[in-house]
C-alpha atoms as a PDB file:
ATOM      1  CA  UNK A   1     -54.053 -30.728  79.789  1.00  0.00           C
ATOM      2  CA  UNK A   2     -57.273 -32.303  78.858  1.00  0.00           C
ATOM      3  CA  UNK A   3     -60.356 -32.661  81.407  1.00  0.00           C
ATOM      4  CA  UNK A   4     -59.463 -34.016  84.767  1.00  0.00           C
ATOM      5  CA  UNK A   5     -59.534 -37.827  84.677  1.00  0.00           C
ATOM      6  CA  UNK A   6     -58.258 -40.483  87.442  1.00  0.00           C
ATOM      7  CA  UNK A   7     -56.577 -39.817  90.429  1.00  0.00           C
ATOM      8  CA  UNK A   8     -54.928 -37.217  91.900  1.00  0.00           C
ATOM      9  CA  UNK A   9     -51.957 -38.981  91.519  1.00  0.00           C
ATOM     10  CA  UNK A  10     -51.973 -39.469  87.834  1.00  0.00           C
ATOM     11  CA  UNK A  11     -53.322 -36.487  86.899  1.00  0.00           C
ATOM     12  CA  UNK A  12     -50.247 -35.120  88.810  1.00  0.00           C
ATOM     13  CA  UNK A  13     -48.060 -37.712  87.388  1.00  0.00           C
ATOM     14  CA  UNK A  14     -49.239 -36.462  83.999  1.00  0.00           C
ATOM     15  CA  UNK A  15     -48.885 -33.090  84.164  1.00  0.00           C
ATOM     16  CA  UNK A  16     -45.090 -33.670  85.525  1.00  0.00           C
ATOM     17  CA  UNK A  17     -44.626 -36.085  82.340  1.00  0.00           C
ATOM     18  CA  UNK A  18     -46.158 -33.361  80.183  1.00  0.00           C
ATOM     19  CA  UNK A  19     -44.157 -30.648  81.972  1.00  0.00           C
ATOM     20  CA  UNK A  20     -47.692 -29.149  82.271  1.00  0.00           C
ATOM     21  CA  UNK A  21     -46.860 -26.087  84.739  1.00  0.00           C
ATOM     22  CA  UNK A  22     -49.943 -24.227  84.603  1.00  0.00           C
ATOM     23  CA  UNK A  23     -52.078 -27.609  85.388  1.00  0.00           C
ATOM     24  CA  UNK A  24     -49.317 -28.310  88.361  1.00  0.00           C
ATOM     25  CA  UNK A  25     -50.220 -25.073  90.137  1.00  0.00           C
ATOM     26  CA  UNK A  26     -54.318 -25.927  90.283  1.00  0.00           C
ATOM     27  CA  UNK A  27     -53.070 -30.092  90.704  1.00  0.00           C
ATOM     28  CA  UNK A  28     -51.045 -29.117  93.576  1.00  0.00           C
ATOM     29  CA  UNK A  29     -53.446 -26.796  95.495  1.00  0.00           C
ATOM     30  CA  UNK A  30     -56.126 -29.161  94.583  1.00  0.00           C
ATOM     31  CA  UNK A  31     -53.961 -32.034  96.525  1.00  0.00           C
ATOM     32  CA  UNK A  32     -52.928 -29.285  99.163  1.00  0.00           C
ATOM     33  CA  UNK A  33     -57.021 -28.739  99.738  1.00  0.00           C
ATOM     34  CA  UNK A  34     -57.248 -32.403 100.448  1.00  0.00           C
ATOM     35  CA  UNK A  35     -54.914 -33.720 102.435  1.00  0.00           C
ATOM     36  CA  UNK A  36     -54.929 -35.654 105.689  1.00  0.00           C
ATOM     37  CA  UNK A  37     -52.286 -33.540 107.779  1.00  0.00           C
ATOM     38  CA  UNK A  38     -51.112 -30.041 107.871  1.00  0.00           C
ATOM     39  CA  UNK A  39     -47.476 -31.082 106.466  1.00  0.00           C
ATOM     40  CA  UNK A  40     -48.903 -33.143 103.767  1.00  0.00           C
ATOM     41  CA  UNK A  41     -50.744 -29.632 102.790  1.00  0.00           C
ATOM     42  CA  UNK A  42     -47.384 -27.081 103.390  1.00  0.00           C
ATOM     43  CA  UNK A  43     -45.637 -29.554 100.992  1.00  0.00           C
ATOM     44  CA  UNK A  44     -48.447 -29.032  98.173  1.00  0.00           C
ATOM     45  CA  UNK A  45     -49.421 -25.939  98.719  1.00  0.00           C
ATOM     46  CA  UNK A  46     -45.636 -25.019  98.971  1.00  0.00           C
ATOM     47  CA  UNK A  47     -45.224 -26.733  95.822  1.00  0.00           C
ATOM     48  CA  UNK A  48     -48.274 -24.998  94.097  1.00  0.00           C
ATOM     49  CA  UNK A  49     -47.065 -22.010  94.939  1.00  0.00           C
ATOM     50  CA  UNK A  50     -43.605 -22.128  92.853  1.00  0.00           C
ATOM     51  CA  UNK A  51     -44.998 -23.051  90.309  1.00  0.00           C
ATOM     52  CA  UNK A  52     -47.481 -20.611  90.081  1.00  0.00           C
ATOM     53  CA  UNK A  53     -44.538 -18.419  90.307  1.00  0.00           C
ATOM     54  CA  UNK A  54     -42.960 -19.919  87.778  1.00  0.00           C
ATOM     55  CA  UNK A  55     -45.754 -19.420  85.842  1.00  0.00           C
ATOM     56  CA  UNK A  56     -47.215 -15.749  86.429  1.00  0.00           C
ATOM     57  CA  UNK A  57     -49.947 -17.902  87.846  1.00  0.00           C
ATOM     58  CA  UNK A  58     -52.741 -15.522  88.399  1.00  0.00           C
ATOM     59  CA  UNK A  59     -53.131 -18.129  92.076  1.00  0.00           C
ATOM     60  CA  UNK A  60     -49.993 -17.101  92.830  1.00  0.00           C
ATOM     61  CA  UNK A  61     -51.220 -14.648  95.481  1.00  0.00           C
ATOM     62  CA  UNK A  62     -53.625 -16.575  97.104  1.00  0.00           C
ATOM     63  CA  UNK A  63     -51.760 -18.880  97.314  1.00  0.00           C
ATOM     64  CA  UNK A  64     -48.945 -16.842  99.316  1.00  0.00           C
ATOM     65  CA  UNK A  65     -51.334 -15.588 101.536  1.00  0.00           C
ATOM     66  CA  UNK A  66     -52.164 -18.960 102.675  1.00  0.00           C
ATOM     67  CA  UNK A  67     -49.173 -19.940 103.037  1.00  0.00           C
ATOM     68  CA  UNK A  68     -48.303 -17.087 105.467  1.00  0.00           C
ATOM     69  CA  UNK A  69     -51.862 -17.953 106.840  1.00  0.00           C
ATOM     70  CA  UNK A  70     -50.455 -20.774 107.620  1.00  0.00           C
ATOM     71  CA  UNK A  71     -47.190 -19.663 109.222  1.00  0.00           C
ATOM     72  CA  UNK A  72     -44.967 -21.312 106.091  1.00  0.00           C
ATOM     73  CA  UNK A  73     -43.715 -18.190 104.926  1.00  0.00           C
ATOM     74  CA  UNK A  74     -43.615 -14.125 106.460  1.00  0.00           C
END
């Protein structure tokens, strides 16, 4: 994926259309960083996190330990 351009949104949108995994895990987190409520952020960050998985992700980690930071997983 190219330079981040637009919104959230599309640049999600386009990395799902591109099937762009490793851009999903730092698109995801990124949304997960700013949302408005704590289940908005579980859901990204949550969603971030498999694919990072997915992915060897070197966030993959971090991003677990938030999560269990966070109470979403042990």
């Amino acid at each position: 994926m190219t330079a981040p351009t637009g919104s959230l949104e599309t640049r999600l949108l386009e990395a799902h259309a591109l099937d762009d995994r490793t851009a999903l895990v730092t698109l995801y987190a990124e949304a997960a960083d700013t949302a408005n409520n704590p289940t908005a952020s579980g859901f990204y960050l949550t969603h971030a996190y498999v694919y990072a998985l997915e992915t060897a992700h070197p966030l993959a980690d971090q991003l677990h330990a938030r999560l269990v930071a966070e109470g979403r997983d042990a």
